[in-house]
Every structure is written in C-alpha cells, then in structure tokens.
PDB file of N, CA and C in Angstrom:
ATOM      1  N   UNK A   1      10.551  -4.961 -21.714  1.00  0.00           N
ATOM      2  CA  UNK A   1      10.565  -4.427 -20.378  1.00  0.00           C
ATOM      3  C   UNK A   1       9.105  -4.235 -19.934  1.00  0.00           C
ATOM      4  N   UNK A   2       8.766  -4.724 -18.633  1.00  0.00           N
ATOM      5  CA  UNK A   2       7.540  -4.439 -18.169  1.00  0.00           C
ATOM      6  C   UNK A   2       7.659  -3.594 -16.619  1.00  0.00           C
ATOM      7  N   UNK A   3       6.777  -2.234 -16.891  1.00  0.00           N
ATOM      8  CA  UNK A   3       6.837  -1.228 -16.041  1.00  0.00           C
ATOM      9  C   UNK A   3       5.247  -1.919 -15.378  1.00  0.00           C
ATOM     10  N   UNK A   4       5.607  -1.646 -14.290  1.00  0.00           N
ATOM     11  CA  UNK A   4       4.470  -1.051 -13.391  1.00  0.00           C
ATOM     12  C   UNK A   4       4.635  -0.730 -11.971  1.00  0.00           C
ATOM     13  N   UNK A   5       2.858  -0.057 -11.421  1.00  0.00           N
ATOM     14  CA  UNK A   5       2.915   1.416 -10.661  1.00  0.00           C
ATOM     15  C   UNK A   5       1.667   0.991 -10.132  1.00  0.00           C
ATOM     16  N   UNK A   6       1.889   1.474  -8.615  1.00  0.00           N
ATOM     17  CA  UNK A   6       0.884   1.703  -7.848  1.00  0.00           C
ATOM     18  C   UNK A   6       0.146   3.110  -7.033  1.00  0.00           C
ATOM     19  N   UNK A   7      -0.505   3.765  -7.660  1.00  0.00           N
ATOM     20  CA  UNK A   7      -0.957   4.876  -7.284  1.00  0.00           C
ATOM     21  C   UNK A   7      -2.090   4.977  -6.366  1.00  0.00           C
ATOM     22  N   UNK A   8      -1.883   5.795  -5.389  1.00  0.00           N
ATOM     23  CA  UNK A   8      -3.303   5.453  -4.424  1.00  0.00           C
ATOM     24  C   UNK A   8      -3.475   7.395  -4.053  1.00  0.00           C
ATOM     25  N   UNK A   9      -4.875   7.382  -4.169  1.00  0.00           N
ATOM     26  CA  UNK A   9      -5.756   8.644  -3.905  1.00  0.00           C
ATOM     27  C   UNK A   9      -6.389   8.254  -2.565  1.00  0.00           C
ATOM     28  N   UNK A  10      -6.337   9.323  -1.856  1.00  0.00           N
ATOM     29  CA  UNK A  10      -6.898   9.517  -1.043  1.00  0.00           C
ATOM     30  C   UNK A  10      -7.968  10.308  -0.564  1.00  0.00           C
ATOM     31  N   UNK A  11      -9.305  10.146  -0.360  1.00  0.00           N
ATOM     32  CA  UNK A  11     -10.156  11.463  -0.465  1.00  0.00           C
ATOM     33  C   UNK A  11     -10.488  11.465   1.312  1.00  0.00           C
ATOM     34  N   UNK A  12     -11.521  12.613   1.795  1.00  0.00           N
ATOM     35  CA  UNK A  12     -11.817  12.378   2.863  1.00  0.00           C
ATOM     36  C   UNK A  12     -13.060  11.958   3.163  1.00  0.00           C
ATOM     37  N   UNK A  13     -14.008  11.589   2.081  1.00  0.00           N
ATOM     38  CA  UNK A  13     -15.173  10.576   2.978  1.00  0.00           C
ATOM     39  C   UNK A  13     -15.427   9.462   1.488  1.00  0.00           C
ATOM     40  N   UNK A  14     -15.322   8.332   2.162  1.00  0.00           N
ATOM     41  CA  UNK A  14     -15.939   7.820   1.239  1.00  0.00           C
ATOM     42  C   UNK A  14     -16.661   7.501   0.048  1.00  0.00           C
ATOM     43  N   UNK A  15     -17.946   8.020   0.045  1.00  0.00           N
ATOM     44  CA  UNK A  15     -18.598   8.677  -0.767  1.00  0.00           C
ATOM     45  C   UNK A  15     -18.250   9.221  -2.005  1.00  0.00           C
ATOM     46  N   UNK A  16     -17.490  10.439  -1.527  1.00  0.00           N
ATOM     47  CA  UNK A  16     -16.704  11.155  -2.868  1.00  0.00           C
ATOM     48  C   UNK A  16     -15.464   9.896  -3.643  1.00  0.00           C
ATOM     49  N   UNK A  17     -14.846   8.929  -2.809  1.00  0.00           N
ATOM     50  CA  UNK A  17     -13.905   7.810  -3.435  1.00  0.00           C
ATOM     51  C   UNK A  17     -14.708   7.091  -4.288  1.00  0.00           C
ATOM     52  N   UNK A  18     -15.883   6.779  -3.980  1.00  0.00           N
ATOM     53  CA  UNK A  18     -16.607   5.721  -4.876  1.00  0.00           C
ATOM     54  C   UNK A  18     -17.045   6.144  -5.819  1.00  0.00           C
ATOM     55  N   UNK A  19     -17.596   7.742  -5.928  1.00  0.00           N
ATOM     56  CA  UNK A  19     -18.636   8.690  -6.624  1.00  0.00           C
ATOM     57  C   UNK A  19     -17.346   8.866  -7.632  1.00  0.00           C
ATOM     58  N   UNK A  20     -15.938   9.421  -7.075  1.00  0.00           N
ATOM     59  CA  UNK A  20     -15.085   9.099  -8.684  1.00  0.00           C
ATOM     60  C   UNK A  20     -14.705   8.271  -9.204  1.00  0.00           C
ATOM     61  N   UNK A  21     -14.443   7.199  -8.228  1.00  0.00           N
ATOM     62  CA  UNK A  21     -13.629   5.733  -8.746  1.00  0.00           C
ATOM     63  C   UNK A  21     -15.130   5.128 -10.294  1.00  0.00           C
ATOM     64  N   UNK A  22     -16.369   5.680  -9.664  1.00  0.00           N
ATOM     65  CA  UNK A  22     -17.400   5.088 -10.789  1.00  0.00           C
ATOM     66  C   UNK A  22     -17.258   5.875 -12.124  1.00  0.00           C
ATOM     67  N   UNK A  23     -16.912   7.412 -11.850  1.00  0.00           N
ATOM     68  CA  UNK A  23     -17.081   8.442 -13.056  1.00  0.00           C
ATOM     69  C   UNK A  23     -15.753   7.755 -13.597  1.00  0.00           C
ATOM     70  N   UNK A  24     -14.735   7.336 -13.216  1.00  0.00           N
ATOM     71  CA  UNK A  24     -13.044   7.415 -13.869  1.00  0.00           C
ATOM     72  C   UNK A  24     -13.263   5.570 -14.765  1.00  0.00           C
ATOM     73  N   UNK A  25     -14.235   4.805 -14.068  1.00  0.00           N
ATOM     74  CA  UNK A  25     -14.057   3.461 -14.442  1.00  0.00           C
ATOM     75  C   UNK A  25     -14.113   2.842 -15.506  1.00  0.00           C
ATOM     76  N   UNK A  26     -15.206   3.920 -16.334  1.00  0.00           N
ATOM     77  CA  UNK A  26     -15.264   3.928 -18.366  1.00  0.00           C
ATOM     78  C   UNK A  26     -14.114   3.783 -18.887  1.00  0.00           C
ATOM     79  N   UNK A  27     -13.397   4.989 -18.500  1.00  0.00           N
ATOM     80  CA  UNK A  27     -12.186   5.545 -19.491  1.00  0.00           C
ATOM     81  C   UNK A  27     -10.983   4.193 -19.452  1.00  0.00           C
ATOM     82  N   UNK A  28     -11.021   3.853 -17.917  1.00  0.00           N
ATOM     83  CA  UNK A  28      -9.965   2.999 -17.574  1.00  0.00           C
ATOM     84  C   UNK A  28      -9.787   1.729 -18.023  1.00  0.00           C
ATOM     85  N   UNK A  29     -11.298   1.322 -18.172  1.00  0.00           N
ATOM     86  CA  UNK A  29     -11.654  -0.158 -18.395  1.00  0.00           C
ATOM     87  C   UNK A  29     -10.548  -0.915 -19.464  1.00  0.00           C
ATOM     88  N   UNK A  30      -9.538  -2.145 -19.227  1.00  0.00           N
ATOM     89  CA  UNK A  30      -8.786  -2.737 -19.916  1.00  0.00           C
ATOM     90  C   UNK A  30      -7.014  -1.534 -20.014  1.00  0.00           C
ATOM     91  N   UNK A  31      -7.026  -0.355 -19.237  1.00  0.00           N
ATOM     92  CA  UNK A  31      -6.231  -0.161 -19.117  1.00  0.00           C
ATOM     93  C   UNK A  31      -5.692   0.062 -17.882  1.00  0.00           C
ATOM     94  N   UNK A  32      -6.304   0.211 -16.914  1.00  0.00           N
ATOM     95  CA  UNK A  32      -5.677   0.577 -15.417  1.00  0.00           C
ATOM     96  C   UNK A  32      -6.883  -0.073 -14.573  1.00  0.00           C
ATOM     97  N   UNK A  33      -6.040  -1.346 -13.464  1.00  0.00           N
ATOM     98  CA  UNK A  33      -6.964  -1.890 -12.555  1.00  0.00           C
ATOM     99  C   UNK A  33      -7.103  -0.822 -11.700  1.00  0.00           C
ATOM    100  N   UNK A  34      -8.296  -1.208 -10.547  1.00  0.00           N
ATOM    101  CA  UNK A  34      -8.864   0.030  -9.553  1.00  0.00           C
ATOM    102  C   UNK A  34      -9.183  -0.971  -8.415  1.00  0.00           C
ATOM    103  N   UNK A  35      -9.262  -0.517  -7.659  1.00  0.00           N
ATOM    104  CA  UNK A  35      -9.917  -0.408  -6.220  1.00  0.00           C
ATOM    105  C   UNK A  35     -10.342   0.146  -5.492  1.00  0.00           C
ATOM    106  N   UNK A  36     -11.253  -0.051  -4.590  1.00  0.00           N
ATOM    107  CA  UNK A  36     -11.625   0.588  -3.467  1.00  0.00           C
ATOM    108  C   UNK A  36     -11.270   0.639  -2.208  1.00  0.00           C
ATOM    109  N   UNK A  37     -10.302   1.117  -1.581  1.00  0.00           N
ATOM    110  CA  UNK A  37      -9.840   0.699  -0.310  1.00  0.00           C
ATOM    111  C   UNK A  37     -10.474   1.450   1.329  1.00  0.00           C
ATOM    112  N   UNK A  38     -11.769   1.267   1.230  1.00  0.00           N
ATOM    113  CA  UNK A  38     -12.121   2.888   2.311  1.00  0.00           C
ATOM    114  C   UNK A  38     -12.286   3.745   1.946  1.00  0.00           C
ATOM    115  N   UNK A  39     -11.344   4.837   1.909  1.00  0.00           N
ATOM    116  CA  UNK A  39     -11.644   6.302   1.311  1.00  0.00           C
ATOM    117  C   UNK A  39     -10.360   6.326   0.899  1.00  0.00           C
ATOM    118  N   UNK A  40     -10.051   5.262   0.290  1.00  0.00           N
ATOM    119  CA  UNK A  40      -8.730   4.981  -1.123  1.00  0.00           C
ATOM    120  C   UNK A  40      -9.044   4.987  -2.271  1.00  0.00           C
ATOM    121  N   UNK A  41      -8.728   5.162  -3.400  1.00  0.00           N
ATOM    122  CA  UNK A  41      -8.877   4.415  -4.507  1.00  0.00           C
ATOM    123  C   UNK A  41      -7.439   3.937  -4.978  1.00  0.00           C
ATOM    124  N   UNK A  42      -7.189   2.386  -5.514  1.00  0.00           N
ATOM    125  CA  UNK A  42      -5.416   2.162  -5.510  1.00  0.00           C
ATOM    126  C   UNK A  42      -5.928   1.765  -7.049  1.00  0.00           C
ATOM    127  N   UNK A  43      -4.878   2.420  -7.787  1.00  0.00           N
ATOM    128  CA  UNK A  43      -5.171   2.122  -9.366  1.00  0.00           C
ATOM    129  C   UNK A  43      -3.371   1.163  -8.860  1.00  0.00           C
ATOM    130  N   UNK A  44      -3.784   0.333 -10.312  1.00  0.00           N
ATOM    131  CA  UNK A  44      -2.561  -0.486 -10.725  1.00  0.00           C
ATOM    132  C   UNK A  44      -2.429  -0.323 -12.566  1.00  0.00           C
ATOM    133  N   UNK A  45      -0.986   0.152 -12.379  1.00  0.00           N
ATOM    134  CA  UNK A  45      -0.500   0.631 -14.103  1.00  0.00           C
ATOM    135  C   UNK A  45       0.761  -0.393 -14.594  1.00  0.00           C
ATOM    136  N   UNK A  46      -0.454  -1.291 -16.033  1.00  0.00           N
ATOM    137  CA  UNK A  46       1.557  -1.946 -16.331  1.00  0.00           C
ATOM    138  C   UNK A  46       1.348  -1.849 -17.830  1.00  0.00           C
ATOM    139  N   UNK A  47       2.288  -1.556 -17.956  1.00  0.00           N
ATOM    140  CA  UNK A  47       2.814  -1.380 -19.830  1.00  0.00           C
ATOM    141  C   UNK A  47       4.108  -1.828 -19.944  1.00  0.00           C
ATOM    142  N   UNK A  48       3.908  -2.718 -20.930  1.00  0.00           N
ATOM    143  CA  UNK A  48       5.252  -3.083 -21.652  1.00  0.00           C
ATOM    144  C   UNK A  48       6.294  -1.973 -22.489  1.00  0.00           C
ATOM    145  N   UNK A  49       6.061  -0.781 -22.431  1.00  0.00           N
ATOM    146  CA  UNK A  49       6.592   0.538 -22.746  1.00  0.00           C
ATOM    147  C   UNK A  49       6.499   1.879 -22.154  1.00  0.00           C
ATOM    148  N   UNK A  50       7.421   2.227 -21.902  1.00  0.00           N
ATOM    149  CA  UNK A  50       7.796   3.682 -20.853  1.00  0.00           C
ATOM    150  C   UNK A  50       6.512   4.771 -21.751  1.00  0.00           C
ATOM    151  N   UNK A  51       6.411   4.983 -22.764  1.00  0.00           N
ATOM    152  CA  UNK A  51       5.509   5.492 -23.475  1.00  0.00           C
ATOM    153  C   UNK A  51       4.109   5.371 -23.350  1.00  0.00           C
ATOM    154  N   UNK A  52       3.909   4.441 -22.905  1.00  0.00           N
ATOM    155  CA  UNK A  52       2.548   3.820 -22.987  1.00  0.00           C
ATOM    156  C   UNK A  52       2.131   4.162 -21.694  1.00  0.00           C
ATOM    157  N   UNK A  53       3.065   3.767 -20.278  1.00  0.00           N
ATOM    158  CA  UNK A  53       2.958   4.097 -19.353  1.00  0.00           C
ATOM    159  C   UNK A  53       2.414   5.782 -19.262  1.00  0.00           C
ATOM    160  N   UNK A  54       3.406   6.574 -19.264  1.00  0.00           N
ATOM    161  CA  UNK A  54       3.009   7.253 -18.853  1.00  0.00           C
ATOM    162  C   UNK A  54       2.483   8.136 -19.554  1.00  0.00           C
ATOM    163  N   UNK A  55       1.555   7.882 -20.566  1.00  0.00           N
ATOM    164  CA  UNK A  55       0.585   8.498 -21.350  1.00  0.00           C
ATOM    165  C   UNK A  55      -0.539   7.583 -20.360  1.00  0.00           C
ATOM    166  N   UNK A  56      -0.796   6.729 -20.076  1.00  0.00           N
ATOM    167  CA  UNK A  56      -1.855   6.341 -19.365  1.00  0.00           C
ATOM    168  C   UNK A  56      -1.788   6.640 -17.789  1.00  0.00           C
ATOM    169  N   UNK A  57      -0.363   7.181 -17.424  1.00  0.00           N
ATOM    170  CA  UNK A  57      -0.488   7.818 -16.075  1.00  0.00           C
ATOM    171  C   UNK A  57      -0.660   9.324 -16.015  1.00  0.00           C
ATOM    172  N   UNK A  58      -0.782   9.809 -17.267  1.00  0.00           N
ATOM    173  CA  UNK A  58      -0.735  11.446 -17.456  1.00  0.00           C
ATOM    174  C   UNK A  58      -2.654  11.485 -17.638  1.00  0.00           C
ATOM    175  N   UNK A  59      -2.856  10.434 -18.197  1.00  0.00           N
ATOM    176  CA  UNK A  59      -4.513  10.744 -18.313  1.00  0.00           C
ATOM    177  C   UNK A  59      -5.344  10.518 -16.886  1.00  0.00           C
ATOM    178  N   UNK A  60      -4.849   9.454 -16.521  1.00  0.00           N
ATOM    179  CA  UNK A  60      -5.966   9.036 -15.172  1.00  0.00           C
ATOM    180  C   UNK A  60      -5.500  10.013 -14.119  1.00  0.00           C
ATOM    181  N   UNK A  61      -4.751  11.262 -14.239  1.00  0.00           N
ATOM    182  CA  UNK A  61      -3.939  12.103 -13.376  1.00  0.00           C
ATOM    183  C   UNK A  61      -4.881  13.028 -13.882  1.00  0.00           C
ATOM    184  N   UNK A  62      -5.003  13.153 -15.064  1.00  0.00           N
ATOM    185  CA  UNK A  62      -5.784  14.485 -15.735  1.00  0.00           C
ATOM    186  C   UNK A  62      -7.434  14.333 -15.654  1.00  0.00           C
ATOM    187  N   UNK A  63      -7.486  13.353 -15.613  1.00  0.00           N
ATOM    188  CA  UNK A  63      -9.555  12.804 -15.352  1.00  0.00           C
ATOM    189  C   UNK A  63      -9.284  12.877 -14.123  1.00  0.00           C
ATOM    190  N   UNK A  64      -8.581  12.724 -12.961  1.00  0.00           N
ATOM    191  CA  UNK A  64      -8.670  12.478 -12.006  1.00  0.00           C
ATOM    192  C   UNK A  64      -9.109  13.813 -11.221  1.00  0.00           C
ATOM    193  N   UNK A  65      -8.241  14.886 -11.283  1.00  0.00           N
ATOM    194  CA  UNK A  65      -7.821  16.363 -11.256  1.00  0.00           C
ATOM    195  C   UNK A  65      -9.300  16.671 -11.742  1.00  0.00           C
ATOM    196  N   UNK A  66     -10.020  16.484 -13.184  1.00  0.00           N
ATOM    197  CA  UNK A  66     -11.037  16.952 -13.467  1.00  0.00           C
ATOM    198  C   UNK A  66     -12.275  16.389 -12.886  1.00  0.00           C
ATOM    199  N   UNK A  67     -12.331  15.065 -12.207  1.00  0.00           N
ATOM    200  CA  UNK A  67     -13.645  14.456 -11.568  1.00  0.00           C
ATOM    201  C   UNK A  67     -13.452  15.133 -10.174  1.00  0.00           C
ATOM    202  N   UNK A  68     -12.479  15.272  -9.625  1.00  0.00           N
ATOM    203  CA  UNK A  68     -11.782  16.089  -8.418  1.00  0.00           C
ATOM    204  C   UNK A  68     -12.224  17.557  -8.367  1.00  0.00           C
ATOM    205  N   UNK A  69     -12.492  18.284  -9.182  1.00  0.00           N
ATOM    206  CA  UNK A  69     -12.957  19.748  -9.564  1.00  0.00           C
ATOM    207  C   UNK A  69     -14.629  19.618  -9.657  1.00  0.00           C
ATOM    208  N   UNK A  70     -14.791  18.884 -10.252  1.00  0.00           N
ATOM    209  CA  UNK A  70     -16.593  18.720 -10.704  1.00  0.00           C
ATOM    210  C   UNK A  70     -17.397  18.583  -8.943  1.00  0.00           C
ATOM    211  N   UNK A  71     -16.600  17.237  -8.513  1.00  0.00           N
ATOM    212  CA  UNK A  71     -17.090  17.136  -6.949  1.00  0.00           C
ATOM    213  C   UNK A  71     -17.235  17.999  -6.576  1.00  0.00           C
ATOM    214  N   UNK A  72     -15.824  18.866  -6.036  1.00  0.00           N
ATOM    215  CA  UNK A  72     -15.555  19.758  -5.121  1.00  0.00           C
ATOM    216  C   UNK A  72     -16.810  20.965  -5.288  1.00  0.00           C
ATOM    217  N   UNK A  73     -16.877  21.178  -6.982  1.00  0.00           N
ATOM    218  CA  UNK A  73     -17.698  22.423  -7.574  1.00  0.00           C
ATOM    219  C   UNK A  73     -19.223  22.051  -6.936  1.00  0.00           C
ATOM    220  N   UNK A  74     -19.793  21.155  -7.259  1.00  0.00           N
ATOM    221  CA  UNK A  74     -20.967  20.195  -7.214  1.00  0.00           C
ATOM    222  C   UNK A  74     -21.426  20.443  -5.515  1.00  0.00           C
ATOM    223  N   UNK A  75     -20.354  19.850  -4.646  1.00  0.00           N
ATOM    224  CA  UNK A  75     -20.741  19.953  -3.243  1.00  0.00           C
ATOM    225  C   UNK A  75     -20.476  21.011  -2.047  1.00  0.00           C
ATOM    226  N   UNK A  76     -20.151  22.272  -2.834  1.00  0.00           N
ATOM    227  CA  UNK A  76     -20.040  23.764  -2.861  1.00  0.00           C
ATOM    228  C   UNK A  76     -21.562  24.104  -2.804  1.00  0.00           C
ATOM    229  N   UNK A  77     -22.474  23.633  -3.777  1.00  0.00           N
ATOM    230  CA  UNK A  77     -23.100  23.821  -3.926  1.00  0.00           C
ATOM    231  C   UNK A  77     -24.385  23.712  -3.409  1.00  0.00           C
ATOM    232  N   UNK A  78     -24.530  22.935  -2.053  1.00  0.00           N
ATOM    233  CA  UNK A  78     -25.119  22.463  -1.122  1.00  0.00           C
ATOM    234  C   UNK A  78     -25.084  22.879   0.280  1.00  0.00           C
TER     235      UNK A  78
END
C-alpha cells in the first residue's frame, strides 16, 4: 500500500516561509518533498506504510511547531 499527503503551511510574510522551509530542509532531506509557494510551504509525504507515514508526519509537525516558536520568539525581539 502506498500512502500519500499533501500538507501546506501558511505563514504571513514570506520571509518567515523561506527562513523555515531552510531551517526544516536538513531533517527532511530524502524524506518529505518541499516547496515554496509565496508565503506557502507545500510538503509532499509518501510511505509505503501507515507507520512510517505518520511518524514522519508527527515529526515535520513537531520541527515545524518548534521553528514556528524560535521565529515568533526571535522577532518579538525587535
């Protein structure tokens, strides 16, 4: 069986889309495609196992949430 998923983030300027889509792009590399769509980022998720899936949709949810906090903290700060 082959699962896959299209997830899309939305931020409100640009900037901050690219500034995480670069911090998240290490972790992802060979497991979740990315894009840039504007002030999108559209990940694409496929695993040949429900397991696999969503252990790799529970992480890029959880880096995501945490590059999402660092920004927000970061440009508070200005």
């Amino acid at each position: 069986m082959k699962i896959s998923c299209k997830i899309q983030m939305k931020f409100k300027e640009k900037k901050i889309a690219e500034i995480s889509h670069e911090s998240l792009k290490v972790d992802n590399n060979g497991f979740i495609k990315s894009e840039i769509n504007n002030k999108n980022i559209i990940y694409t998720i496929q695993s040949e196992s429900l397991g696999s899936f969503l252990s790799t949709a529970d992480d890029l949810i959880a880096s995501q949430i945490l590059s999402e906090k660092i920004l927000n903290s970061s440009h508070k700060g200005k």
